[in-house]
N, C-alpha and C. Protein backbone atom coordinates (compact mmCIF):
# COMPACT_ATOMS: atom_id res chain seq x y z
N UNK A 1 122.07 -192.23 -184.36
CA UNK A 1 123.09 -193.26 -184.48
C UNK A 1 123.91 -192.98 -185.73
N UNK A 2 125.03 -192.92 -185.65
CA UNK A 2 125.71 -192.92 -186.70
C UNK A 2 127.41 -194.36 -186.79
N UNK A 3 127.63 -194.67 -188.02
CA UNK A 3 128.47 -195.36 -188.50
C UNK A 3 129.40 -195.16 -189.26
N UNK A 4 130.48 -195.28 -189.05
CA UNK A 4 131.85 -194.66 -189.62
C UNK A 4 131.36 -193.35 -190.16
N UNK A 5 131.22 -192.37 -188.89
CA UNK A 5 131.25 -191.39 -188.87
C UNK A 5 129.66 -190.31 -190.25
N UNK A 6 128.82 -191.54 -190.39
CA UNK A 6 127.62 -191.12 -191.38
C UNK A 6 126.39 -191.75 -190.50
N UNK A 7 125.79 -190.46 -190.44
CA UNK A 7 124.73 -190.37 -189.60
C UNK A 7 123.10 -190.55 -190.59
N UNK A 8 122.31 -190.91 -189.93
CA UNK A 8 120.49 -191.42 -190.50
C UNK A 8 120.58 -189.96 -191.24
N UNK A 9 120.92 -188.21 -190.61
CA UNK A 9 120.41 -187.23 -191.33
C UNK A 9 121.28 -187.02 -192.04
N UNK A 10 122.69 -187.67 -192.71
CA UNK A 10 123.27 -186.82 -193.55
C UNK A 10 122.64 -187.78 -194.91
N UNK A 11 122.59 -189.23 -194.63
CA UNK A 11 121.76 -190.24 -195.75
C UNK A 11 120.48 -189.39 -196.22
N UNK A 12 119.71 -189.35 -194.94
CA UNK A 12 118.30 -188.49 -195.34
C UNK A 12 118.34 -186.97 -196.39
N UNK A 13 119.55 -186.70 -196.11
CA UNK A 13 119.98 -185.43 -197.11
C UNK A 13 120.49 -185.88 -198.46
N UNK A 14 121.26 -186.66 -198.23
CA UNK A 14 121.72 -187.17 -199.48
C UNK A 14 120.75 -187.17 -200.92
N UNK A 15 119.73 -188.69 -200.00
CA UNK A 15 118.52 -189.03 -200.39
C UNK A 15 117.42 -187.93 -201.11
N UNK A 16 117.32 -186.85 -200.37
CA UNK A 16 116.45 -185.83 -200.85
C UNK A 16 117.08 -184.87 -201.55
N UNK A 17 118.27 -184.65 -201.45
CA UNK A 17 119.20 -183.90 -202.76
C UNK A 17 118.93 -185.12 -204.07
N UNK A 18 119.23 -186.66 -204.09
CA UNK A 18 118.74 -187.16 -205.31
C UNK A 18 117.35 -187.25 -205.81
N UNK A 19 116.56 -187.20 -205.00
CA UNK A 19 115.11 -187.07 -205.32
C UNK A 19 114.47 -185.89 -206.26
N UNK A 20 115.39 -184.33 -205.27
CA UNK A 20 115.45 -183.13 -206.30
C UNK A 20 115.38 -183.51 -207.77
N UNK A 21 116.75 -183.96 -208.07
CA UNK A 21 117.28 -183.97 -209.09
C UNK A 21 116.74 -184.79 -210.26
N UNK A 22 117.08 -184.15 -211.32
CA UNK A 22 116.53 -184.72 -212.18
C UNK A 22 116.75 -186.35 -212.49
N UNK A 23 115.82 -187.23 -212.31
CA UNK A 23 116.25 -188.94 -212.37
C UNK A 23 116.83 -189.50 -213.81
N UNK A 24 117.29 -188.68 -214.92
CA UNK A 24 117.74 -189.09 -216.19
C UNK A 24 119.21 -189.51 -216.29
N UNK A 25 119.67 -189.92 -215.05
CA UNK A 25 121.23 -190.08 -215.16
C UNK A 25 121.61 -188.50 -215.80
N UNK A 26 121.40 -187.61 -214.94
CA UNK A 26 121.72 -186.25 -215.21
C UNK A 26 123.23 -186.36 -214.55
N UNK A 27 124.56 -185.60 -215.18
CA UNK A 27 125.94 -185.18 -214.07
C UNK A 27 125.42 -184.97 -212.71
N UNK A 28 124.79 -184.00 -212.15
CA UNK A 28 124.55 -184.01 -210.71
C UNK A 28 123.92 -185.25 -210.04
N UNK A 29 123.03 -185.75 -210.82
CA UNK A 29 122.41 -187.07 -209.91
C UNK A 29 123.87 -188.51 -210.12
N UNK A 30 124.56 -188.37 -211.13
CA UNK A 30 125.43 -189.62 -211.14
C UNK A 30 126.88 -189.06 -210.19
N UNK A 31 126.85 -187.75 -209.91
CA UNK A 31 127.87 -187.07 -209.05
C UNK A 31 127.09 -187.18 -207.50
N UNK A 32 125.97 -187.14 -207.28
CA UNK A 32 125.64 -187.28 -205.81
C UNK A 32 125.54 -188.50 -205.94
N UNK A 33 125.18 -189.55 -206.49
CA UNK A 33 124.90 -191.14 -206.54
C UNK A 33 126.48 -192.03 -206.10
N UNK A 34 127.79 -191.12 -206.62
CA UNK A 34 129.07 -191.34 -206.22
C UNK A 34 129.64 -190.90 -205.28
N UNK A 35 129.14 -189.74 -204.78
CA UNK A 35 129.42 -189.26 -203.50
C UNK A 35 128.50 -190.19 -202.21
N UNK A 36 127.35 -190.82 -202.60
CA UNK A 36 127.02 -191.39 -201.54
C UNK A 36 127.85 -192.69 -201.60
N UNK A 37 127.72 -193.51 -202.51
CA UNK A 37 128.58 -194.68 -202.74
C UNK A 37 129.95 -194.87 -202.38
N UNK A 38 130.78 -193.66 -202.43
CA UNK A 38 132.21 -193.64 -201.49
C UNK A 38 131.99 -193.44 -200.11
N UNK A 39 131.07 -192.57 -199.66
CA UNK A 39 130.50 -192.34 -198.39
C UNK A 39 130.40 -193.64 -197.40
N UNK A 40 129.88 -194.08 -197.95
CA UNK A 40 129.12 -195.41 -197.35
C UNK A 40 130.12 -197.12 -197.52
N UNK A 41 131.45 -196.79 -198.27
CA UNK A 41 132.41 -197.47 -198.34
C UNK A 41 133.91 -197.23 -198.18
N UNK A 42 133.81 -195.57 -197.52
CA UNK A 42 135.06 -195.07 -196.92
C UNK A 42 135.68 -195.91 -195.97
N UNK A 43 137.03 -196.40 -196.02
CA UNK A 43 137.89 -196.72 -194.91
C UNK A 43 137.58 -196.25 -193.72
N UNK A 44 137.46 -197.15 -192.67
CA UNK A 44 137.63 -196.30 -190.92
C UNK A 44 138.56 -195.98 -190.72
N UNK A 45 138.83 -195.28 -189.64
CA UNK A 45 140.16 -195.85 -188.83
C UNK A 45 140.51 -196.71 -187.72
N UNK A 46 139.74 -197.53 -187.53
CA UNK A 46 140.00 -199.12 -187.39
C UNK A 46 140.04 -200.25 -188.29
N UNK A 47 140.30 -199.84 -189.52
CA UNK A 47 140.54 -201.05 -190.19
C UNK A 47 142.15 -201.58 -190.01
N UNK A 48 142.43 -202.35 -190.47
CA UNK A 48 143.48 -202.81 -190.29
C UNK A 48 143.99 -204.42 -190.63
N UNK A 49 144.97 -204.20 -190.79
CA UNK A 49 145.55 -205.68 -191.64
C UNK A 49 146.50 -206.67 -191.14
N UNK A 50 146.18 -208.21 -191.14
CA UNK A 50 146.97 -209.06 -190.82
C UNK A 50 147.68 -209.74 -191.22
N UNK A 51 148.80 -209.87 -190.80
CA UNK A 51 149.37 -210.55 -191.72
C UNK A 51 150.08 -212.07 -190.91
N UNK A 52 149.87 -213.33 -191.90
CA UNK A 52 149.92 -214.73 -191.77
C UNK A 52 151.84 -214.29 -191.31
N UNK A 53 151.98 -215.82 -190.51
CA UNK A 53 153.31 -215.98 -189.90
C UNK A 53 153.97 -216.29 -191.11
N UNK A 54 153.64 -217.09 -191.97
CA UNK A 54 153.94 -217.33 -193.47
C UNK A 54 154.62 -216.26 -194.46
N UNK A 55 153.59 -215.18 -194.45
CA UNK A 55 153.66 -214.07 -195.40
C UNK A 55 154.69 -213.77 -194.33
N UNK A 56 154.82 -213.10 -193.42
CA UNK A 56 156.09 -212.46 -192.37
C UNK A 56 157.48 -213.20 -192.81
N UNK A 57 157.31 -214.67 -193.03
CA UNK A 57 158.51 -215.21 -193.14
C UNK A 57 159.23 -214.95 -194.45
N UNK A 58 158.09 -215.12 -195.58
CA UNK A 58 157.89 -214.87 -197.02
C UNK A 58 159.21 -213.68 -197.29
N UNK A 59 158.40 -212.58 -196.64
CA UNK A 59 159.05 -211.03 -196.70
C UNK A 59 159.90 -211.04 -196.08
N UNK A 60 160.09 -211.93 -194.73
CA UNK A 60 161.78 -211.81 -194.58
C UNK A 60 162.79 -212.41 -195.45
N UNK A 61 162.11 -213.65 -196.02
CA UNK A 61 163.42 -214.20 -197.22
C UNK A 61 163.50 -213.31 -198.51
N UNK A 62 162.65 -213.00 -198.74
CA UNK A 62 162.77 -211.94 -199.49
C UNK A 62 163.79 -210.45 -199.61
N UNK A 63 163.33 -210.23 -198.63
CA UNK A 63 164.65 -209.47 -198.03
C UNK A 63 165.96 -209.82 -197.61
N UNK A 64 166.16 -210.87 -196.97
CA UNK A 64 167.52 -211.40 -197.30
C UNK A 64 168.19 -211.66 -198.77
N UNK A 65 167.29 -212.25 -199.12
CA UNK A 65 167.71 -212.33 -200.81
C UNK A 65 167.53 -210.90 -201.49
N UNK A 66 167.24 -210.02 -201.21
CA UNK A 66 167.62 -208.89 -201.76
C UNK A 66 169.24 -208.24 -201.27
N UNK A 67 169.33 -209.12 -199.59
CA UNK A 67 170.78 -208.22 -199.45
C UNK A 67 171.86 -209.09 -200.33
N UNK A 68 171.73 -210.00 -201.55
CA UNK A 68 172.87 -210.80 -201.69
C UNK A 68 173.25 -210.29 -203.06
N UNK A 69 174.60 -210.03 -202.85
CA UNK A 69 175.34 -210.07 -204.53
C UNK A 69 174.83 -210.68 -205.57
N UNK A 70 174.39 -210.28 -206.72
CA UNK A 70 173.90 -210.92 -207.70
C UNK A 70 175.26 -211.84 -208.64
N UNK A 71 176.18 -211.51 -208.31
CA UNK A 71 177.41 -211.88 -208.73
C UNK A 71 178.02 -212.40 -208.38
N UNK A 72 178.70 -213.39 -207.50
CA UNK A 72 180.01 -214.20 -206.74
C UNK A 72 181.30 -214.15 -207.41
N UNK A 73 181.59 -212.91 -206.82
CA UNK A 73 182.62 -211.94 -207.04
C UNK A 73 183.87 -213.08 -207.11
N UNK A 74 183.94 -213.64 -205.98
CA UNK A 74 185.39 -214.42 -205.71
C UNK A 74 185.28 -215.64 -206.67
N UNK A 75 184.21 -216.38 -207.44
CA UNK A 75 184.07 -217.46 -208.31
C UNK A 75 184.71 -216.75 -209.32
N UNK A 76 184.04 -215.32 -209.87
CA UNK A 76 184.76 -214.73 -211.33
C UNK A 76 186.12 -214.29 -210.94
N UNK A 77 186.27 -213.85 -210.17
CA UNK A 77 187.82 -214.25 -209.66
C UNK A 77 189.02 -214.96 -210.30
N UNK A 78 188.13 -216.33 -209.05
CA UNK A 78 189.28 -217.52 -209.34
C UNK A 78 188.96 -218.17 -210.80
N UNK A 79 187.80 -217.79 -211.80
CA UNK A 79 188.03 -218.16 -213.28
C UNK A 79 188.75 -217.47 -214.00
N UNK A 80 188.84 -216.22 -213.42
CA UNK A 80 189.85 -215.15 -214.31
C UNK A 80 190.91 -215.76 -214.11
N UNK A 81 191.93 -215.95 -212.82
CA UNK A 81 192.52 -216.44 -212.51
C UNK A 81 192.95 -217.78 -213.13
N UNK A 82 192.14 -218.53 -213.40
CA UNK A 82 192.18 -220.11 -213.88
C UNK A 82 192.99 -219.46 -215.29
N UNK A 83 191.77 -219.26 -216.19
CA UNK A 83 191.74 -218.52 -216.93
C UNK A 83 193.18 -218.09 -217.68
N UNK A 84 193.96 -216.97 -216.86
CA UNK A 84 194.71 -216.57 -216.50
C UNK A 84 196.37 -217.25 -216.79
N UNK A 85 196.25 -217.92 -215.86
CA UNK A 85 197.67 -219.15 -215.59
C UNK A 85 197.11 -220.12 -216.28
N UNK A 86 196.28 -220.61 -217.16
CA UNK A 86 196.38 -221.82 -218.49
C UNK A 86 195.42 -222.95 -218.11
N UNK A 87 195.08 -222.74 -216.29
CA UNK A 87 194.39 -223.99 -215.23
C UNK A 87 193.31 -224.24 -215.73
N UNK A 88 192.56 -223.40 -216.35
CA UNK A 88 190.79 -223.60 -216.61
C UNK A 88 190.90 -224.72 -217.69
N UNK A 89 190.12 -225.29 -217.71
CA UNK A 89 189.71 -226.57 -218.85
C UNK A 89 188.24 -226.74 -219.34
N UNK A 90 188.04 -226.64 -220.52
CA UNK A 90 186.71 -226.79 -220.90
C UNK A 90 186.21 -228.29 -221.12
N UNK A 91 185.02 -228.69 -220.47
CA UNK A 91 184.55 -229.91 -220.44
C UNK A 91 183.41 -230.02 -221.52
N UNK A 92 183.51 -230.56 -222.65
CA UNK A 92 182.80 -230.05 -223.71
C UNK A 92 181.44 -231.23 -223.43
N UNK A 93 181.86 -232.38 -222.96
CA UNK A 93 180.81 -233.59 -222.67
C UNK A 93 179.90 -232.49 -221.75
N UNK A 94 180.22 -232.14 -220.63
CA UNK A 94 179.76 -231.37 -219.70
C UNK A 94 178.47 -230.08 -220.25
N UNK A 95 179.21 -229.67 -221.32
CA UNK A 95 178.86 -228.48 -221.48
C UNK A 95 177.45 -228.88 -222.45
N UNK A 96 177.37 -229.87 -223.19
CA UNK A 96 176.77 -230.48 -223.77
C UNK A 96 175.61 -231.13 -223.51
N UNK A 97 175.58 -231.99 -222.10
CA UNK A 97 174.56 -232.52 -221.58
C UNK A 97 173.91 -230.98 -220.36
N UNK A 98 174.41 -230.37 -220.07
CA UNK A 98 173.75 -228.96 -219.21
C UNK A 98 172.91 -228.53 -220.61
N UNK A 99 173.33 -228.07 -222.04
CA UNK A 99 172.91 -227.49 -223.02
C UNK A 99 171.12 -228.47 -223.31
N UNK A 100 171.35 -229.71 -223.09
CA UNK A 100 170.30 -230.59 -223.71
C UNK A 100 169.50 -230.70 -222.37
N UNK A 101 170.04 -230.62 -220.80
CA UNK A 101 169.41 -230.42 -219.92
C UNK A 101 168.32 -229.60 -220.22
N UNK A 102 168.70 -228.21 -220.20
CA UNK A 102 168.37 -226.93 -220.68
C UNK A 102 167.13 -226.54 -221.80
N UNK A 103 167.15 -227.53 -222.47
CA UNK A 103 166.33 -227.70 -223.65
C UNK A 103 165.41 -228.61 -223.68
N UNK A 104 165.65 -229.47 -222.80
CA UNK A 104 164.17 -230.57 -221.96
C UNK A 104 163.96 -229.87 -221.45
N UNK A 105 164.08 -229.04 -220.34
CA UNK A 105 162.96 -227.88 -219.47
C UNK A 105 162.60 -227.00 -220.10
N UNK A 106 163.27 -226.29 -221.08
CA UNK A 106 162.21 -225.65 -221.70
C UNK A 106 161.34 -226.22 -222.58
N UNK A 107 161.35 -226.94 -223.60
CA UNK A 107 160.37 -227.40 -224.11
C UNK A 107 159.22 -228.02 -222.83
N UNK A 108 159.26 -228.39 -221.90
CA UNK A 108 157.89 -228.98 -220.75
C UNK A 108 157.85 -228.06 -219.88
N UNK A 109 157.74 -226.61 -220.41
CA UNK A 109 157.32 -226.01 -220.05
C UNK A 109 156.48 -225.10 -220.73
């Protein structure tokens, strides 16, 4: 009988190659002691992985949000623009309470 591909006589070999050997945590006995230990926890080739409808959805938004401009090209635009012809106006109340917004979330955090 054998299991993922390791059979009763290749263990039985193993086994009696460490027995040989000297038992002092010698290189050859901690080198066959690792060769059985990967042996016996090698991947099949039926393993295989599932993945939740969740995680699928996860990685698709993910990927959409990777196809998007990090920039909104046409907003810096029309501020250049504003900008530009005299239109833009600074709202300093505005700018002020976003700033103190800003500074309650970070501090509770």
């Amino acid at each position: 009988m054998s299991i993922n591909n390791i059979s009763g006589n290749s263990i039985n070999q193993t086994n009696n190659q460490l027995n040989k050997v000297n038992r002092n945590n010698s290189p050859e006995a901690v080198r066959l002691a690792n060769a059985r230990e990967n042996s016996a926890t090698a991947p099949s080739d039926q393993d295989n992985l599932t993945i939740t409808g969740t995680a699928a959805k996860l990685k698709q938004l993910e990927d959409s949000i990777a196809q998007l401009p990090i920039v909104d090209m046409q907003r810096v635009e029309d501020l250049q623009q504003a900008i530009n012809n005299g239109s833009y106006t600074i709202n300093p109340e505005k700018i002020a309470e976003k700033l103190i917004d800003m500074e309650f979330a970070l501090s509770r955090s």
